[in-house]
Protein backbone atom coordinates (compact mmCIF):
# COMPACT_ATOMS: atom_id res chain seq x y z
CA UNK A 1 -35.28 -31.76 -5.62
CA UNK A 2 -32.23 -30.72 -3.93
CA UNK A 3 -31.66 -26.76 -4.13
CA UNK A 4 -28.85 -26.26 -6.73
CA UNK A 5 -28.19 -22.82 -5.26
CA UNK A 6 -25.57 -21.71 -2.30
CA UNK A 7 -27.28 -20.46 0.37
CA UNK A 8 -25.00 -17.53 2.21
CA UNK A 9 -24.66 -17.03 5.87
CA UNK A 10 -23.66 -13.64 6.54
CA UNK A 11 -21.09 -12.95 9.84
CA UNK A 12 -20.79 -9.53 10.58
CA UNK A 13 -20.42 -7.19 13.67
CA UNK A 14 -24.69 -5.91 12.71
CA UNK A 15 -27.05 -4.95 15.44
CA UNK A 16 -25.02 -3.40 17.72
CA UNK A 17 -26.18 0.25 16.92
CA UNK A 18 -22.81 1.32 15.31
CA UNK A 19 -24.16 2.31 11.92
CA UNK A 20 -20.52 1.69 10.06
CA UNK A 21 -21.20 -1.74 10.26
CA UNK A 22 -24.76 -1.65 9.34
CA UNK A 23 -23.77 0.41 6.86
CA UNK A 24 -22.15 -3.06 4.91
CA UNK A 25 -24.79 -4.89 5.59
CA UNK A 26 -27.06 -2.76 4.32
CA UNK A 27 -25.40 -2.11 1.23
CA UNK A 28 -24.47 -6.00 0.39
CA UNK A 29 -27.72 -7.69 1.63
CA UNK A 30 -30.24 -6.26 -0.75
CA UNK A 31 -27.66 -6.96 -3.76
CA UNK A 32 -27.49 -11.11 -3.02
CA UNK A 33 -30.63 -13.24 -2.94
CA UNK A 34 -29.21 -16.16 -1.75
CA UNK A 35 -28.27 -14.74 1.75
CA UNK A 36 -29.93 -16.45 4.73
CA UNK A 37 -32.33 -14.19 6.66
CA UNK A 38 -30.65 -14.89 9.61
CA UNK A 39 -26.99 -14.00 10.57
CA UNK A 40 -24.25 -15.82 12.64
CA UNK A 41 -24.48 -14.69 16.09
CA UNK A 42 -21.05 -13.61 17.26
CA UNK A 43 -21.53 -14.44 21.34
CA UNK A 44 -21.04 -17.68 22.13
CA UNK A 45 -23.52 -17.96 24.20
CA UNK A 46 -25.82 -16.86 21.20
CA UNK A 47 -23.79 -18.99 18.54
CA UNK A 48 -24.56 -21.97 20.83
CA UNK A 49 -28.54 -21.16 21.04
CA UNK A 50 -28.28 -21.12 16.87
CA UNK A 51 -26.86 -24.55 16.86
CA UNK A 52 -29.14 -26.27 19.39
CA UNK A 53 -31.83 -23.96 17.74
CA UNK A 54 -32.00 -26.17 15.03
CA UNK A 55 -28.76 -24.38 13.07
CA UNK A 56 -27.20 -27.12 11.85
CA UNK A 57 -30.06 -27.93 9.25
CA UNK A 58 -29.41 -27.19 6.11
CA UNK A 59 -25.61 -26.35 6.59
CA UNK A 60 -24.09 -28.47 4.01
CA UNK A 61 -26.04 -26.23 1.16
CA UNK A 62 -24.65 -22.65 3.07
CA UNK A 63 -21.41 -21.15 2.67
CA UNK A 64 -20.38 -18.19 4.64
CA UNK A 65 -20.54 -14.90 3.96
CA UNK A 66 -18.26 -12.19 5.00
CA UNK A 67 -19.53 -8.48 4.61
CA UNK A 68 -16.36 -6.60 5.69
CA UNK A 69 -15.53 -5.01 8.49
CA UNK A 70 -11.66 -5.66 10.16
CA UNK A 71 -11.99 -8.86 10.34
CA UNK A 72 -8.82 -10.71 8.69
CA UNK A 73 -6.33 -11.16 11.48
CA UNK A 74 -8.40 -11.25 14.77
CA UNK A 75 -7.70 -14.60 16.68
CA UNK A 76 -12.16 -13.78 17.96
CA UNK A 77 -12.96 -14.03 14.54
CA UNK A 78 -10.59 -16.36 12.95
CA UNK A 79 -12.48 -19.00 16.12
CA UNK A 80 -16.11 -17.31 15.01
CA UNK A 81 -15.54 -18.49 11.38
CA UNK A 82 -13.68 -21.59 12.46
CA UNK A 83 -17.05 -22.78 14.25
CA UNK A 84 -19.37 -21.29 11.74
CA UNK A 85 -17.97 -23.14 8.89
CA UNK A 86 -17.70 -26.41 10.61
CA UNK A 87 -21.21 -26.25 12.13
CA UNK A 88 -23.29 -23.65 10.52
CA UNK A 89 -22.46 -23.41 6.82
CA UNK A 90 -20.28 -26.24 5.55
CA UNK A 91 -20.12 -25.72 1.40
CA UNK A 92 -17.00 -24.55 -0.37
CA UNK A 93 -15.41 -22.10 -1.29
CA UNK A 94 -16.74 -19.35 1.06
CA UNK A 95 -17.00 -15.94 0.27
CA UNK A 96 -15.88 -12.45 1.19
CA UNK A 97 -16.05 -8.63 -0.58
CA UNK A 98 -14.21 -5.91 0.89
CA UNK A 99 -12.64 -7.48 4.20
CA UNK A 100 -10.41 -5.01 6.49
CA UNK A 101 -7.35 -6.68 8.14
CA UNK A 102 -6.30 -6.11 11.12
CA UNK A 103 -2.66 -4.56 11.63
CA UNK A 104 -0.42 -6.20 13.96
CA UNK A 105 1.91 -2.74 14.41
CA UNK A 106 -1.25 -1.48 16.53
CA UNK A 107 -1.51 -3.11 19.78
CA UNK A 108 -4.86 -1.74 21.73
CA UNK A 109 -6.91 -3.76 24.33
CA UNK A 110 -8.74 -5.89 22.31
CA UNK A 111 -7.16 -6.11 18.98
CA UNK A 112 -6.27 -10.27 19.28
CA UNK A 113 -3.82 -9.62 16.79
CA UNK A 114 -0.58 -10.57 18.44
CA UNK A 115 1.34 -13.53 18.58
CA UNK A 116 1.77 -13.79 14.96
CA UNK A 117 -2.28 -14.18 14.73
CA UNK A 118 -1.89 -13.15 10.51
CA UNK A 119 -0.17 -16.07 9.93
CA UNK A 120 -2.42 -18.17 11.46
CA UNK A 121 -4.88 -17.04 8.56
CA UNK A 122 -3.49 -18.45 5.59
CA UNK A 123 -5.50 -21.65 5.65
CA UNK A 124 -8.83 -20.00 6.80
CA UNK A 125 -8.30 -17.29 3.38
CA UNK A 126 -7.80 -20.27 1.06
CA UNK A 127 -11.76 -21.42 1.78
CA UNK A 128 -12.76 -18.15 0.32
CA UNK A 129 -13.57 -17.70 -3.83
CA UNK A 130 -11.05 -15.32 -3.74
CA UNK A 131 -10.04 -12.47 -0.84
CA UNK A 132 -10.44 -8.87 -1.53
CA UNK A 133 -9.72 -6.19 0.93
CA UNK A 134 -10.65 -2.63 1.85
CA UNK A 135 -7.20 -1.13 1.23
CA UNK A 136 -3.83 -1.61 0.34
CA UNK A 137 -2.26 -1.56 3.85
CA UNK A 138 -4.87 -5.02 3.92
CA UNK A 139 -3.06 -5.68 0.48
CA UNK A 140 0.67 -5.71 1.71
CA UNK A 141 -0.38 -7.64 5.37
CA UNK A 142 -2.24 -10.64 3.49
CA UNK A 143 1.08 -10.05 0.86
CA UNK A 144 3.34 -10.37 3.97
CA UNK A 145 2.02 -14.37 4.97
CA UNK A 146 1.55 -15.17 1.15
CA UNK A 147 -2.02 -14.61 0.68
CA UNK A 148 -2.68 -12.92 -2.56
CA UNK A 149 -5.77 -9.95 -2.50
CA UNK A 150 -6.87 -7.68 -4.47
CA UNK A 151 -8.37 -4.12 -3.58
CA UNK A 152 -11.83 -3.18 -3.94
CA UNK A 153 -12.93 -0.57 -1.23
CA UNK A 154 -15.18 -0.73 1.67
CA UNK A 155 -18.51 -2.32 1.19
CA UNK A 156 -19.99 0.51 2.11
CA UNK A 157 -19.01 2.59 -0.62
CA UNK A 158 -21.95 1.14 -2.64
CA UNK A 159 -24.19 3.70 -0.68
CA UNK A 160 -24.99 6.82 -2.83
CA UNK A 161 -26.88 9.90 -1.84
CA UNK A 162 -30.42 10.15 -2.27
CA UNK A 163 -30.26 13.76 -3.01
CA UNK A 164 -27.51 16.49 -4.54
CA UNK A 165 -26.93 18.44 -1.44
CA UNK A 166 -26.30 21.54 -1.42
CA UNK A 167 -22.68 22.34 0.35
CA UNK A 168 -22.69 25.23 2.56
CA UNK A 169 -20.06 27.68 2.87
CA UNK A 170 -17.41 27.20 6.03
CA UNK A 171 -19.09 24.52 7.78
CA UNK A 172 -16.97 21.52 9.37
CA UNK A 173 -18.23 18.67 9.79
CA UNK A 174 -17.00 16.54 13.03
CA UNK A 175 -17.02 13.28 14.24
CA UNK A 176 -15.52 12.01 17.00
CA UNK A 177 -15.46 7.99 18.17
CA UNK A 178 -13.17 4.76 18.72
CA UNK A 179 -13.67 1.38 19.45
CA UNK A 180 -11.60 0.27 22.35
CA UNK A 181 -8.59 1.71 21.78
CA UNK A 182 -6.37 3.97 19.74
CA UNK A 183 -2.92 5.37 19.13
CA UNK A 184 -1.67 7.29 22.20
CA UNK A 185 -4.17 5.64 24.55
CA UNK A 186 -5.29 9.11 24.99
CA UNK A 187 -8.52 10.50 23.71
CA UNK A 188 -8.60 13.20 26.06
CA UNK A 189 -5.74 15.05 24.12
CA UNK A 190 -7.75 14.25 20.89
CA UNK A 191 -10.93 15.87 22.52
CA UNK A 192 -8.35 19.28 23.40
CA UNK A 193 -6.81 19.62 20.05
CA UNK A 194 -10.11 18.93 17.98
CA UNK A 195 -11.77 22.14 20.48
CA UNK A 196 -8.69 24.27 19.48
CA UNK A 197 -9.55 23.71 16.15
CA UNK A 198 -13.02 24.19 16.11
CA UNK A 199 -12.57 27.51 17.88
CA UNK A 200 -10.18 28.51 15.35
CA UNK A 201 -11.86 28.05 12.52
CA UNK A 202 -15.44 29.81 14.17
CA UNK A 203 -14.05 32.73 15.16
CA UNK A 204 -13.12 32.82 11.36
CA UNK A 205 -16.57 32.43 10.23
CA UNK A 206 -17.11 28.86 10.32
CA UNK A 207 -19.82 26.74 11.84
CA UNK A 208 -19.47 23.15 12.71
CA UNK A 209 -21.82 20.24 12.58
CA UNK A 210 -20.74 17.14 15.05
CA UNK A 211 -22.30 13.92 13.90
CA UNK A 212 -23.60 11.05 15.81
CA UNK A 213 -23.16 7.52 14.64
CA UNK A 214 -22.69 5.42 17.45
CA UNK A 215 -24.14 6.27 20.61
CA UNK A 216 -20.72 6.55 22.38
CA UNK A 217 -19.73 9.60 19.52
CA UNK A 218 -23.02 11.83 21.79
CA UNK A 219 -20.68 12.31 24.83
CA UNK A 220 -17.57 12.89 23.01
CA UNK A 221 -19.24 15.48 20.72
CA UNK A 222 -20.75 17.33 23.43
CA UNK A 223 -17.28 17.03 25.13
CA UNK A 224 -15.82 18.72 22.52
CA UNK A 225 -18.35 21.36 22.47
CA UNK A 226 -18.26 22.36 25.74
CA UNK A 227 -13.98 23.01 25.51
CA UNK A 228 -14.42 24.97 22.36
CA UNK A 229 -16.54 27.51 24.21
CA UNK A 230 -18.12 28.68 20.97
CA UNK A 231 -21.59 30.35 20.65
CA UNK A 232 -24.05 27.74 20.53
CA UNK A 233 -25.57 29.21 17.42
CA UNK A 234 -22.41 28.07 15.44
CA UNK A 235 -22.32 24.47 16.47
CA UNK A 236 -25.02 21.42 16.14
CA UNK A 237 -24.57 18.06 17.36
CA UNK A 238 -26.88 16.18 14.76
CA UNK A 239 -27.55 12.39 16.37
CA UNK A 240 -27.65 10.36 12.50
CA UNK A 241 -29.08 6.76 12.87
CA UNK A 242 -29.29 5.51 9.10
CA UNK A 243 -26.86 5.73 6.30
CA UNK A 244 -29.51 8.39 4.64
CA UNK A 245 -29.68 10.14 7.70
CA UNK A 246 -25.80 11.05 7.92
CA UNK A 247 -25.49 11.38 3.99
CA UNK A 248 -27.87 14.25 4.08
CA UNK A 249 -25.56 16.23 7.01
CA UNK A 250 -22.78 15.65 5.48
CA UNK A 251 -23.21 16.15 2.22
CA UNK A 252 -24.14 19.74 3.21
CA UNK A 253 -20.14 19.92 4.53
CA UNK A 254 -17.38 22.37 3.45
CA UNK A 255 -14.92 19.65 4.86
CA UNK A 256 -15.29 16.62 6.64
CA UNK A 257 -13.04 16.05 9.66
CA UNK A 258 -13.60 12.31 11.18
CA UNK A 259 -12.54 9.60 13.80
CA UNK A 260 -14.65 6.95 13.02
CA UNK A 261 -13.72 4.43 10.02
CA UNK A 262 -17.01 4.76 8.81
CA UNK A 263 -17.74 7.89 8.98
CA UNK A 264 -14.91 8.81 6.76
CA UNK A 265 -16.18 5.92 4.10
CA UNK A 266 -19.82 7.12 3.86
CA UNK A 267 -18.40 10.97 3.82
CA UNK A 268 -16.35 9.86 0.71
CA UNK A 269 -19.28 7.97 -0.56
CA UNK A 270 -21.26 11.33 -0.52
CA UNK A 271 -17.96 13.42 -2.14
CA UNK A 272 -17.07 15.57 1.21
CA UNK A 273 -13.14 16.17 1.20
CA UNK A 274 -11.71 14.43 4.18
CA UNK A 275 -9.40 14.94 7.19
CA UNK A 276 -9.06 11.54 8.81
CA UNK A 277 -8.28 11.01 13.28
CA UNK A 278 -6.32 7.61 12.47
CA UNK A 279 -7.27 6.66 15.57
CA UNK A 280 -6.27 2.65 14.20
CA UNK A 281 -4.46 1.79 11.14
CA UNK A 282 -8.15 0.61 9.64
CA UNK A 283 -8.76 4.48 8.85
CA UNK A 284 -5.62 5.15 7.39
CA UNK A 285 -5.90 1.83 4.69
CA UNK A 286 -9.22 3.52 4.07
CA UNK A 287 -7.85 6.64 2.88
CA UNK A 288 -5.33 5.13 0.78
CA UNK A 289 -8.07 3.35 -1.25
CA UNK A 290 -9.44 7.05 -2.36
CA UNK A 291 -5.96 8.54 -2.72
CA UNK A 292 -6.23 10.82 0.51
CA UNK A 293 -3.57 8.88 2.37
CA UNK A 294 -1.44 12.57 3.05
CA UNK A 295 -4.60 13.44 5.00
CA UNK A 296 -4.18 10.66 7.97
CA UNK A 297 -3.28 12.34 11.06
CA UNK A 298 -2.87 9.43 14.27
CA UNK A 299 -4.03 10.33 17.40
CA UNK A 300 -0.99 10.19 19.09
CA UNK A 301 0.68 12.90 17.06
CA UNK A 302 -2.58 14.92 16.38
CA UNK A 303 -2.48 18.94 16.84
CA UNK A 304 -4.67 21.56 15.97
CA UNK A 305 -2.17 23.18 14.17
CA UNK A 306 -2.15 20.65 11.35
CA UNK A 307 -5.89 19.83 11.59
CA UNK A 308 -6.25 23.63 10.48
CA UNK A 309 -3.73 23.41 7.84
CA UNK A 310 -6.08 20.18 6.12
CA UNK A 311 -8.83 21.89 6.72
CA UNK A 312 -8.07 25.60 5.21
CA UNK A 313 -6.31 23.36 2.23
CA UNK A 314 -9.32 21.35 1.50
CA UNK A 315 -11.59 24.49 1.75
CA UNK A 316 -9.39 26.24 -0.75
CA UNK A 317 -9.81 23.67 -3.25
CA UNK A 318 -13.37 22.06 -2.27
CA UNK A 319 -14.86 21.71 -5.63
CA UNK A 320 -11.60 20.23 -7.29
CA UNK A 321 -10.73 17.66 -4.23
CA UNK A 322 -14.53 16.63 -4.11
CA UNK A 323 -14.35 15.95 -8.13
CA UNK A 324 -11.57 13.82 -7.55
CA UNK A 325 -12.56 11.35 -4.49
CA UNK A 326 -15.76 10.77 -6.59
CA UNK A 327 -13.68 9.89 -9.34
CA UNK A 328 -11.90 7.49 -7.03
CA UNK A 329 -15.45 6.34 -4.90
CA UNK A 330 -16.87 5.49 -8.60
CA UNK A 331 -13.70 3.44 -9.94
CA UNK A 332 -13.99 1.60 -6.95
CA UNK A 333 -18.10 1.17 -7.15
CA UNK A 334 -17.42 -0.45 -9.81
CA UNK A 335 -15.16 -2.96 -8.36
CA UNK A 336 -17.45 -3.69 -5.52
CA UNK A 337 -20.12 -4.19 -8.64
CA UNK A 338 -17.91 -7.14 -10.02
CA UNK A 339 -17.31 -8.57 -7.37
CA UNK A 340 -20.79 -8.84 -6.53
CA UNK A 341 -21.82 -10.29 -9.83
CA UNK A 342 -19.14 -13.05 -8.93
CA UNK A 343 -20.60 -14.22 -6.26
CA UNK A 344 -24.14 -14.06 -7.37
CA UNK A 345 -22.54 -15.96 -10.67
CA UNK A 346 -21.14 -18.53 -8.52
CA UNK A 347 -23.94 -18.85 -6.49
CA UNK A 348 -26.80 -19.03 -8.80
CA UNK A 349 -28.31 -16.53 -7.51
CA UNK A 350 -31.39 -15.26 -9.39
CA UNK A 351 -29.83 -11.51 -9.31
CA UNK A 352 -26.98 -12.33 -11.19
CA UNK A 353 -29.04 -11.73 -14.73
CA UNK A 354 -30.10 -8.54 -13.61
């Protein structure tokens, strides 16, 4: 008898040790049944190997999967799921949870967003169930070419911390990290004015905790370090590999000061007040999803100046600002929930009466 479930293919940036994007996988995977064990590879080289591999059996009974990740208005992936749903996993509709989309106002090296690449979109969103996006920035782009979403947060949200930590007093947490490019074009300055701060603030009693979660953050951390010239008793640079690892350090922060997208979602996920490095629009549409918008600083206008102004305001107020970005992580939990139970609905998936 012919299988009357949907197998999902899941394409997503995984395996390339940046945990962010593990981080999704990790937190959809587990929650759908139906998902193949294997996932798209995203080098064609690699995608080829799949097809010849024997990847085209069984494709008419998979759909494809999106995780999240900025993925919605990227001419690399807009070709990626192009191929994968004409080769790999050919049933309708297709579904996403959570997608990030790209915005065209930031131009880096390798953002394959120009050229009016959003527009070029609108056919590819109508395979999908239905679209829903990190935050609403993603809302008003996929508005702005008639493509109606719907906020639910960052996948990764769904990630909760194994243990109540507890927070110690005056400690920063720190991390620093950017894909290829960011606002300014100059991490260098970002490196200066994130030293000035941290010798600010530990010369007022502070210590400060740097956090690891790609392997390019190590160098920039221990960049940073060495410009603050602080006493190395009052500084760690704490390498965190899984999602549990870097939920445990930061969950033990006063404030959380961060470059990396991810970083910032899993530090919300674990309640830590936040001070975002916009170093791409990405981070700035996730803050706006938890209501911390006002604490976006891009990296071509960051100072240390207002860094310690977030920071000391945050502090002041630690117990009130962490009640509320729970408040805000839970309502939109519970989004990501639904939307789960969708797809596992529309699937058949055996999970969905559970």
């Amino acid at each position: 008898m012919t299988d009357p479930r949907t197998r999902l293919l899941y394409v997503g940036w995984t395996g390339q040790g940046n945990l962010g994007d593990d981080a999704i996988a990790d937190a959809l995977l587990p929650r759908l049944s139906t998902v193949e064990p294997w996932q798209v590879p995203h080098d064609p080289a690699g995608f080829a190997r799949r097809v010849l591999g024997g990847g085209l059996i069984g494709a008419g009974g998979r759909a494809v999967l999106v995780g999240g990740g900025t993925v919605v208005g990227r001419r690399n992936w807009r070709l990626l799921l192009s191929a994968t749903g004409a080769l790999l996993a050919r049933r309708r509709p297709w579904y996403l949870i959570g997608i990030g989309v790209e915005d065209p106002a930031f131009q880096g090296k390798n953002s394959f967003s120009g050229n009016g690449e959003l527009a070029r979109w609108t056919g590819l969103c109508g395979r999908f169930d239905r679209v829903t996006v990190r935050g609403p920035r993603s809302v008003e782009l996929l508005a702005s070419v008639g493509v109606e979403a719907e906020l639910v947060g960052d996948p990764a949200l769904l990630h909760e911390p194994g243990r109540a930590g507890v927070v110690r007093e005056k400690l920063l947490g720190v991390n620093l990290g950017f894909g290829d490019d960011l606002w300014g074009h100059d991490h260098d300055r970002v490196l200066a004015e994130v030293a000035e701060t941290v010798r600010g603030l530990v010369t007022d009693g502070w210590s400060v905790r740097f956090m690891v979660i790609n392997p390019k953050d190590g160098p920039l951390a221990a960049a940073a370090v060495r410009l603050a010239g602080v006493p190395e008793e009052r500084v760690e640079v704490r390498a965190t590999r899984t999602v549990a690892d870097y939920l445990d350090a930061v969950g033990e922060c006063t404030v959380l000061l961060a470059e990396r997208l991810h970083a910032l979602v899993l530090g919300a996920a674990a309640a830590v007040p936040l001070v975002g490095l916009e170093y791409q629009p990405k981070c700035a549409d996730f803050l706006g999803s938890v209501g911390s918008a006002e604490r976006s600083v891009r990296t071509d206008r960051v100072g240390a100046a207002v860094l310690r102004e977030h920071v000391d305001n945050l502090a002041a107020q630690r117990d009130a600002e962490s009640a509320r970005l729970l408040g805000r992580v839970d309502d939109l939990r519970s989004r990501l929930r639904r939307e789960l139970d969708a797809i596992r609905s529309s699937t058949g998936d055996a999970l969905a009466s559970r």
